[in-house]
PDB file of N, CA and C in Angstrom:
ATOM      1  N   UNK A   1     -64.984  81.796  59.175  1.00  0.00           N
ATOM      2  CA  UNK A   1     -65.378  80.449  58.786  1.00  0.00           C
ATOM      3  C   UNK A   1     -65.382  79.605  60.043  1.00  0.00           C
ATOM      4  N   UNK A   2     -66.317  79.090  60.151  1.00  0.00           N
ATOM      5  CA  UNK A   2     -66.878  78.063  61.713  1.00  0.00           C
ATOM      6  C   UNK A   2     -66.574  76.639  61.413  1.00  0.00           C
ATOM      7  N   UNK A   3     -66.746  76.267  60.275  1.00  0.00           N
ATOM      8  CA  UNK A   3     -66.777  75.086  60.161  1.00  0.00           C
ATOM      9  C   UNK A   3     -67.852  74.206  60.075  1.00  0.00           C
ATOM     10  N   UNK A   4     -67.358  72.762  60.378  1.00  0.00           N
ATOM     11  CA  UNK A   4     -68.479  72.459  60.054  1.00  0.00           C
ATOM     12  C   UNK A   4     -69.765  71.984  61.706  1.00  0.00           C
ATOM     13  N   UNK A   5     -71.287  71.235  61.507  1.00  0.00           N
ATOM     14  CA  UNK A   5     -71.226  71.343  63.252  1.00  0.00           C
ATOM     15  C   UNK A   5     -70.797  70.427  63.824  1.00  0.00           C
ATOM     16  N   UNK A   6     -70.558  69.281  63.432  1.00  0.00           N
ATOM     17  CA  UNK A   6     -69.326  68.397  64.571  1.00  0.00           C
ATOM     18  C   UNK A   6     -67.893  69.364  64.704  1.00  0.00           C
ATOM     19  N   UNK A   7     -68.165  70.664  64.414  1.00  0.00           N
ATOM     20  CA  UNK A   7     -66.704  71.159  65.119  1.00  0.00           C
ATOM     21  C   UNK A   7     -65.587  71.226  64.259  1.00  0.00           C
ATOM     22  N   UNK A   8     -65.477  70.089  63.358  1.00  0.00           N
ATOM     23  CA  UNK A   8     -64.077  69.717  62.094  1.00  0.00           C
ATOM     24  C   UNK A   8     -64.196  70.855  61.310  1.00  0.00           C
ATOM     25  N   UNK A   9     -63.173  71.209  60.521  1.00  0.00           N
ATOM     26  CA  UNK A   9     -62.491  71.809  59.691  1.00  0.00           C
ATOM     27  C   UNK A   9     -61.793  71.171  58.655  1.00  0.00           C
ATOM     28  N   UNK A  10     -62.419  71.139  57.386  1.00  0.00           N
ATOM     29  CA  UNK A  10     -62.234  70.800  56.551  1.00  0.00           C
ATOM     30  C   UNK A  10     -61.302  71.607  55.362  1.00  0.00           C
ATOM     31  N   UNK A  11     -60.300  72.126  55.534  1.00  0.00           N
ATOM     32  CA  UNK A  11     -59.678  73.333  54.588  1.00  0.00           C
ATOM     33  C   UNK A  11     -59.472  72.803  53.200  1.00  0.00           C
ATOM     34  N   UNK A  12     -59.314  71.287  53.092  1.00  0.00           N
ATOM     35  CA  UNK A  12     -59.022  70.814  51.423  1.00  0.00           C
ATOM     36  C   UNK A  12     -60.272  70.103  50.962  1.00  0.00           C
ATOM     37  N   UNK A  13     -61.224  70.286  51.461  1.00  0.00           N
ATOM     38  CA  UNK A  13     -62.037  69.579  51.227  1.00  0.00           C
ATOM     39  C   UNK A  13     -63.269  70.547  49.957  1.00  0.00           C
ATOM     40  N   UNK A  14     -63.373  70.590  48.747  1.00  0.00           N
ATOM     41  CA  UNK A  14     -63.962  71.106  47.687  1.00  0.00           C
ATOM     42  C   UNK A  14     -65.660  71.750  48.421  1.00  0.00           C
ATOM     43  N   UNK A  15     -65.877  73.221  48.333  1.00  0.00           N
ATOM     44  CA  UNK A  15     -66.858  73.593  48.690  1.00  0.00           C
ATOM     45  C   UNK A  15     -68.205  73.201  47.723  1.00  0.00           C
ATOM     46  N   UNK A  16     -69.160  73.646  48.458  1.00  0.00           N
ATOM     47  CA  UNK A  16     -70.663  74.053  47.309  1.00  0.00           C
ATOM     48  C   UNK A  16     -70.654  75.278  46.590  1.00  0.00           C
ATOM     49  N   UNK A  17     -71.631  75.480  46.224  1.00  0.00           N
ATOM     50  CA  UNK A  17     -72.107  77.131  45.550  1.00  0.00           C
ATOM     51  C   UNK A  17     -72.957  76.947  47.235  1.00  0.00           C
ATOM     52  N   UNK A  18     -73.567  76.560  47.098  1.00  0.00           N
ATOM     53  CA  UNK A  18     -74.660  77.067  48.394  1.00  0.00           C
ATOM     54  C   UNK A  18     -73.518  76.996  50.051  1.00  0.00           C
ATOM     55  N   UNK A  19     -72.584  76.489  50.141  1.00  0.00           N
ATOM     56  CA  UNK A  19     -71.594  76.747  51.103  1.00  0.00           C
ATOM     57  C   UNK A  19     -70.488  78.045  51.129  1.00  0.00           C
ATOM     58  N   UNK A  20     -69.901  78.031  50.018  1.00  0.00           N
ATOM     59  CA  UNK A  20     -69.510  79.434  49.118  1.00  0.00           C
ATOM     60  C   UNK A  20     -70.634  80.656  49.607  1.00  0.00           C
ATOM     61  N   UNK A  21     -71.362  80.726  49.229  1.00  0.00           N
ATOM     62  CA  UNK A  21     -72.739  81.893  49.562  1.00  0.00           C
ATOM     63  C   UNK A  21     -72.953  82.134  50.655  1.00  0.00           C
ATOM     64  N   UNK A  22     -72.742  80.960  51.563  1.00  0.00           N
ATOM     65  CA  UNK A  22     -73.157  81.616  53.010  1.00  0.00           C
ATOM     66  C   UNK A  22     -71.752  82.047  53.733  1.00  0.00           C
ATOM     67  N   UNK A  23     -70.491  81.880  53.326  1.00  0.00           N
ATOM     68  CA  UNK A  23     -68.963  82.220  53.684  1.00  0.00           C
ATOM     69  C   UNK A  23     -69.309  83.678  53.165  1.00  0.00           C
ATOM     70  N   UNK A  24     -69.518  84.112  51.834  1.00  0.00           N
ATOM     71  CA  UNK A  24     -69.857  85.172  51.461  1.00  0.00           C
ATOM     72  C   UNK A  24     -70.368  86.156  51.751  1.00  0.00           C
ATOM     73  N   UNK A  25     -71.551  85.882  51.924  1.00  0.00           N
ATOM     74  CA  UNK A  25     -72.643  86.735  52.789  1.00  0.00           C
ATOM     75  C   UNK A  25     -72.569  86.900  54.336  1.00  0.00           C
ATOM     76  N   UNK A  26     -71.409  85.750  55.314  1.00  0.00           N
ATOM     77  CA  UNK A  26     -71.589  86.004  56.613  1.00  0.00           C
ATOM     78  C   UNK A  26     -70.026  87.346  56.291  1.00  0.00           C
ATOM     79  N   UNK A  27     -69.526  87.550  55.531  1.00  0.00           N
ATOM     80  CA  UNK A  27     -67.709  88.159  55.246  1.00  0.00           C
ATOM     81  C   UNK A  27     -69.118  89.969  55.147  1.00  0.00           C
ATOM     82  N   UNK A  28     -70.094  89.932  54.620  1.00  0.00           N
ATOM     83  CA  UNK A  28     -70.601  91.073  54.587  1.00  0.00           C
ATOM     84  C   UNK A  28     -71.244  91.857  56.074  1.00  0.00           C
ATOM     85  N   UNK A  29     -71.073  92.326  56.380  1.00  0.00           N
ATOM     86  CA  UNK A  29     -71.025  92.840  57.991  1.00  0.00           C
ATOM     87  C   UNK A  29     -72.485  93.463  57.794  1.00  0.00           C
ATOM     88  N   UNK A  30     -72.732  94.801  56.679  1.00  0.00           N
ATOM     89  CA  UNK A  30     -73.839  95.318  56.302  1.00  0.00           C
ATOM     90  C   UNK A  30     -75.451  94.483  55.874  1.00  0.00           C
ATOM     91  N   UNK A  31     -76.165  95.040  56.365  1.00  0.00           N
ATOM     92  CA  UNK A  31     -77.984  95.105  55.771  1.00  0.00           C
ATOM     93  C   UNK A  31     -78.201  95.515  54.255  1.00  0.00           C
ATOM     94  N   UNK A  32     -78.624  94.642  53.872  1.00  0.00           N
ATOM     95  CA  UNK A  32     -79.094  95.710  52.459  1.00  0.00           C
ATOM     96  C   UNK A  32     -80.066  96.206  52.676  1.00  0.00           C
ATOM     97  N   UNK A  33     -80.366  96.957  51.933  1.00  0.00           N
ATOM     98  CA  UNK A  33     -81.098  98.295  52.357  1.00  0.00           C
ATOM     99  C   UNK A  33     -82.982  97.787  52.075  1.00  0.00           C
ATOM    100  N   UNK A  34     -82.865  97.202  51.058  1.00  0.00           N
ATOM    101  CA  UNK A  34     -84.365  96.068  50.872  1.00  0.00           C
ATOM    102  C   UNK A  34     -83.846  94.979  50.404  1.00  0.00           C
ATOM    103  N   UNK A  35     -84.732  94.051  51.188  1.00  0.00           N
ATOM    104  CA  UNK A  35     -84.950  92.572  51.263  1.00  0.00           C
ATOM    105  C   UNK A  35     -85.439  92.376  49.898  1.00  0.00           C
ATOM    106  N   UNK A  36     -84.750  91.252  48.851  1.00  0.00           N
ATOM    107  CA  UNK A  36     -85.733  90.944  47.493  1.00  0.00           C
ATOM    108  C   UNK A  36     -85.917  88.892  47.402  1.00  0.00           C
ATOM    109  N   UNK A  37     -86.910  88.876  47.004  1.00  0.00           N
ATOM    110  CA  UNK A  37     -87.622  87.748  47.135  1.00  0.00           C
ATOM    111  C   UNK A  37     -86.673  86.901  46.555  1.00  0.00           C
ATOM    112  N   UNK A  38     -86.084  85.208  46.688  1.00  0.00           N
ATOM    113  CA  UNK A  38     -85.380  84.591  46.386  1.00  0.00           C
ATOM    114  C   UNK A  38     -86.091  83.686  44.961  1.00  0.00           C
ATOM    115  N   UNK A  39     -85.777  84.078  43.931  1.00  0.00           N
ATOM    116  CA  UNK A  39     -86.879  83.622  42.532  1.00  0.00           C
ATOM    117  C   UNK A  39     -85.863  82.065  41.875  1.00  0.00           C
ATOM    118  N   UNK A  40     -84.788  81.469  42.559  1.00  0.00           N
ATOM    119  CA  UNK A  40     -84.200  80.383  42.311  1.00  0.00           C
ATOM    120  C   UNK A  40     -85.117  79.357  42.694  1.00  0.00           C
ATOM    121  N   UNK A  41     -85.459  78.790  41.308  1.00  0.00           N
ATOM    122  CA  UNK A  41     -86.161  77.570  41.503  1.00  0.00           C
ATOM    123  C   UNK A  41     -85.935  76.477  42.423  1.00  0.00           C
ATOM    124  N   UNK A  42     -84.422  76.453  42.898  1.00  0.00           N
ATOM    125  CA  UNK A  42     -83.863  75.570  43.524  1.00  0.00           C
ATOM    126  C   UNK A  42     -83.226  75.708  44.950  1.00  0.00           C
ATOM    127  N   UNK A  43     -83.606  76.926  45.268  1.00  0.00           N
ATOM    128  CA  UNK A  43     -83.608  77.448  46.634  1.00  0.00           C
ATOM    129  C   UNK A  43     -85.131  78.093  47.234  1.00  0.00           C
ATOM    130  N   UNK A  44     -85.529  77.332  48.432  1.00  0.00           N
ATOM    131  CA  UNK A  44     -86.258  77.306  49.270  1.00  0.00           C
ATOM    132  C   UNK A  44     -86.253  77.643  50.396  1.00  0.00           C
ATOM    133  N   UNK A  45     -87.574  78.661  51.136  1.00  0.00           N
ATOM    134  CA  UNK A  45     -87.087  79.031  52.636  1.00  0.00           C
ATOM    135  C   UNK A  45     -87.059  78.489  53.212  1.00  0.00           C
ATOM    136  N   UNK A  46     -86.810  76.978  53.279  1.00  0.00           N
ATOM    137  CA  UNK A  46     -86.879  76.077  54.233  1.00  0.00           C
ATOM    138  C   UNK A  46     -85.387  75.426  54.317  1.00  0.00           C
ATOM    139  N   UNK A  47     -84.847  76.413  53.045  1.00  0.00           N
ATOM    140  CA  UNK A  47     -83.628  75.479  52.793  1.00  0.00           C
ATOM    141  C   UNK A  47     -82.210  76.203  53.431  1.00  0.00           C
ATOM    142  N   UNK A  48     -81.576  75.505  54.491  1.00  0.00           N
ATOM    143  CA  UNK A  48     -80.526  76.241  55.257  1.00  0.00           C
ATOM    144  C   UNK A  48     -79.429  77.136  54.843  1.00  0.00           C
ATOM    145  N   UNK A  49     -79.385  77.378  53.597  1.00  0.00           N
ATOM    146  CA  UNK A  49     -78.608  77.986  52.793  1.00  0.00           C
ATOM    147  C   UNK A  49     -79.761  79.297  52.435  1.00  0.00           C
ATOM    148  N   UNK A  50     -80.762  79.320  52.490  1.00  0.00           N
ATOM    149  CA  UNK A  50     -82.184  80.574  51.967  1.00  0.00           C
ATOM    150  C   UNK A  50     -81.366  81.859  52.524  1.00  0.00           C
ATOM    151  N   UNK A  51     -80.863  81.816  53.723  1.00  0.00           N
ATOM    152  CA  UNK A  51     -80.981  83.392  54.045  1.00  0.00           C
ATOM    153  C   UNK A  51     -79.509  83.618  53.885  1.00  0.00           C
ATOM    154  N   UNK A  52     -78.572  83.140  53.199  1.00  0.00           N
ATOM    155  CA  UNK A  52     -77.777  83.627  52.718  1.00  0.00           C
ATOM    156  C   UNK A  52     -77.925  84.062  51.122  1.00  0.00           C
ATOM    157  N   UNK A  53     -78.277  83.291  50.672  1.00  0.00           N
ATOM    158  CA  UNK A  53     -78.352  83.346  49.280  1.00  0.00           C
ATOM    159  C   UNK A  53     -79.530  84.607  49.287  1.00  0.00           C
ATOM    160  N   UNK A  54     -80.582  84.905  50.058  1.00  0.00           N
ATOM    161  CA  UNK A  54     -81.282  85.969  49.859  1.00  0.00           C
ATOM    162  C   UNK A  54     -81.116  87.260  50.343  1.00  0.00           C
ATOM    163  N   UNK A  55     -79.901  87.191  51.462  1.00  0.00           N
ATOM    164  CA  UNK A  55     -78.661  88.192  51.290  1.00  0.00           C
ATOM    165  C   UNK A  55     -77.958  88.504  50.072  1.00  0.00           C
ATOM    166  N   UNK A  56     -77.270  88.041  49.565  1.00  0.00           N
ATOM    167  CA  UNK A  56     -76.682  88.099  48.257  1.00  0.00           C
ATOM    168  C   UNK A  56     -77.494  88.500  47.272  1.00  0.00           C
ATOM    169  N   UNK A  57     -78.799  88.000  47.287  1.00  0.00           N
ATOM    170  CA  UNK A  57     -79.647  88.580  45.931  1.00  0.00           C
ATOM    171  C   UNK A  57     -80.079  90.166  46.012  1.00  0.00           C
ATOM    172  N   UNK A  58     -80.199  90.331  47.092  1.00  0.00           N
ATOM    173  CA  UNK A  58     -80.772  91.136  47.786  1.00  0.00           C
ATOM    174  C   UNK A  58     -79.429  92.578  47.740  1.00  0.00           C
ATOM    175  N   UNK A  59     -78.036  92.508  47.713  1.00  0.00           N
ATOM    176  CA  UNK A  59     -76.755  93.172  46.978  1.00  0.00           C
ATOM    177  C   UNK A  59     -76.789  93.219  45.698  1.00  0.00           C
ATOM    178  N   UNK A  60     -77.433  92.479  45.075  1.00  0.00           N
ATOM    179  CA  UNK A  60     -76.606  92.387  44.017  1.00  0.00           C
ATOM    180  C   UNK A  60     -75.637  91.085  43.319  1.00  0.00           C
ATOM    181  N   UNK A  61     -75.286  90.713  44.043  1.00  0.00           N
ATOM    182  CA  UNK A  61     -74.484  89.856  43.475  1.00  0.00           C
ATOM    183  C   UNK A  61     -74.736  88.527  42.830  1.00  0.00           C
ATOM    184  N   UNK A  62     -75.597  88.487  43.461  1.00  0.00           N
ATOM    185  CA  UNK A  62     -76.461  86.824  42.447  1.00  0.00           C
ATOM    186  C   UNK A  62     -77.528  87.388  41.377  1.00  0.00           C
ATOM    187  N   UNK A  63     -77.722  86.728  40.609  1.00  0.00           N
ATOM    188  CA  UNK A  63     -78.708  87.066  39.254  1.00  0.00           C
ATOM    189  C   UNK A  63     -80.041  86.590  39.663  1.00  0.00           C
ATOM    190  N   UNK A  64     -80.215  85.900  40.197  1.00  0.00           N
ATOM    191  CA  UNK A  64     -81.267  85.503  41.019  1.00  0.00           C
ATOM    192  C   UNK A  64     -82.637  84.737  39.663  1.00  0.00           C
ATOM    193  N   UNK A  65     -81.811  84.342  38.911  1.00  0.00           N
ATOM    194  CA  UNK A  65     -83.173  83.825  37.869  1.00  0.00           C
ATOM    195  C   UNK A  65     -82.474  82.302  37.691  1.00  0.00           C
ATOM    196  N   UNK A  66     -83.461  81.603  37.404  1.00  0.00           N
ATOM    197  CA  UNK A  66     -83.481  80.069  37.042  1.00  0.00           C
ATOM    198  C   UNK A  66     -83.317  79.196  38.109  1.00  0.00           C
ATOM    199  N   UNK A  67     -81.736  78.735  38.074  1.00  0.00           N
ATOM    200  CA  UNK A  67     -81.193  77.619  39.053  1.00  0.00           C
ATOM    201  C   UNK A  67     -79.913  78.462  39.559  1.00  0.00           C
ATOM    202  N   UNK A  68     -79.761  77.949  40.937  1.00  0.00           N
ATOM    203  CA  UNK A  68     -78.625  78.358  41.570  1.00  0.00           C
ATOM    204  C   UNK A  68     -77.649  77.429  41.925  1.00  0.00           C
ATOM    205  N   UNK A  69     -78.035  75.972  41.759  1.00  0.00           N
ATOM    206  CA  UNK A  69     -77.413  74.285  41.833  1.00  0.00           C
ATOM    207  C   UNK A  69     -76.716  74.729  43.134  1.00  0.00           C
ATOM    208  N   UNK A  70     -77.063  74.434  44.544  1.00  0.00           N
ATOM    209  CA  UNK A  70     -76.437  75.175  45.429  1.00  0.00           C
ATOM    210  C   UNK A  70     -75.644  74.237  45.956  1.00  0.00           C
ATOM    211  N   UNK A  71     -75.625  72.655  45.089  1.00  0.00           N
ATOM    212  CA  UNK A  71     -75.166  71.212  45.493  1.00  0.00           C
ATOM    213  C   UNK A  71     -74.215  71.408  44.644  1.00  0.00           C
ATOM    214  N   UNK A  72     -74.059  72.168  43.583  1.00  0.00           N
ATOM    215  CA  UNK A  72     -72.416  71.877  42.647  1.00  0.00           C
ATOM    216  C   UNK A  72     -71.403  72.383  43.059  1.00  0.00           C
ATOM    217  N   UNK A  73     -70.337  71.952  43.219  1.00  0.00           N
ATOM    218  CA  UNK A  73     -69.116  72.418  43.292  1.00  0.00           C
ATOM    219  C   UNK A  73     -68.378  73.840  42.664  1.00  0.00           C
ATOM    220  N   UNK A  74     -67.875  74.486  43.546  1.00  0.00           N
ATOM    221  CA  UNK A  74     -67.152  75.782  42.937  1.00  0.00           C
ATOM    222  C   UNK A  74     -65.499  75.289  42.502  1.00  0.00           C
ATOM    223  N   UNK A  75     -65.603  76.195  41.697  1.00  0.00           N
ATOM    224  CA  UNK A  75     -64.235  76.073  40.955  1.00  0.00           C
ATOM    225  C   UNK A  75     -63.395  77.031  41.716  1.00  0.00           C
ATOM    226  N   UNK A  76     -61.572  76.687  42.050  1.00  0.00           N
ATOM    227  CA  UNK A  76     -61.386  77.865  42.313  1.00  0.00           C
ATOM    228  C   UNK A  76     -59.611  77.828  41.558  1.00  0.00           C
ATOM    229  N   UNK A  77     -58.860  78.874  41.925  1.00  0.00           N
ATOM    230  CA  UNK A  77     -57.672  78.995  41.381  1.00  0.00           C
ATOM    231  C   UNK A  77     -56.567  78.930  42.531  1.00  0.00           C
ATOM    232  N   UNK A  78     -55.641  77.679  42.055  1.00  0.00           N
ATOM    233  CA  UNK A  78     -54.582  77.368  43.074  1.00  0.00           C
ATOM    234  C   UNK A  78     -53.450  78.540  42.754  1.00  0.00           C
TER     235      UNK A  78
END
């Protein structure tokens, strides 16, 4: 985890789904084996979060249909 780009570190500060995804996908060291098209209405290749989230789709791990709200907040367990 890098942070953010002024450098700060934010550790209590409540993540995204689309910030979450790219922590995720940079923790995966491996290629998937084929690239699959990003079909979230709400993620765009223009959008700085795209090539993580199309890592992840691309594993498996995202469902990759509808909305991905990459602006909502993740829940997590203290």
């Amino acid at each position: 985890i890098s942070g953010y780009n002024d450098g700060s570190f934010k550790p209590n500060k409540k993540i995204t789904r689309a910030e979450f995804a790219t922590m995720l996908a940079k923790s995966i060291k491996k290629e998937a084996s084929s690239i699959v098209d990003v079909n979230y209405e709400d993620v765009k290749p223009k959008d700085w979060y795209y090539a993580p989230v199309r890592k992840l789709v691309s594993f498996g791990i995202l469902d990759n249909k509808g909305k991905f709200y990459p602006n909502k907040l993740i829940t997590r367990e203290l």
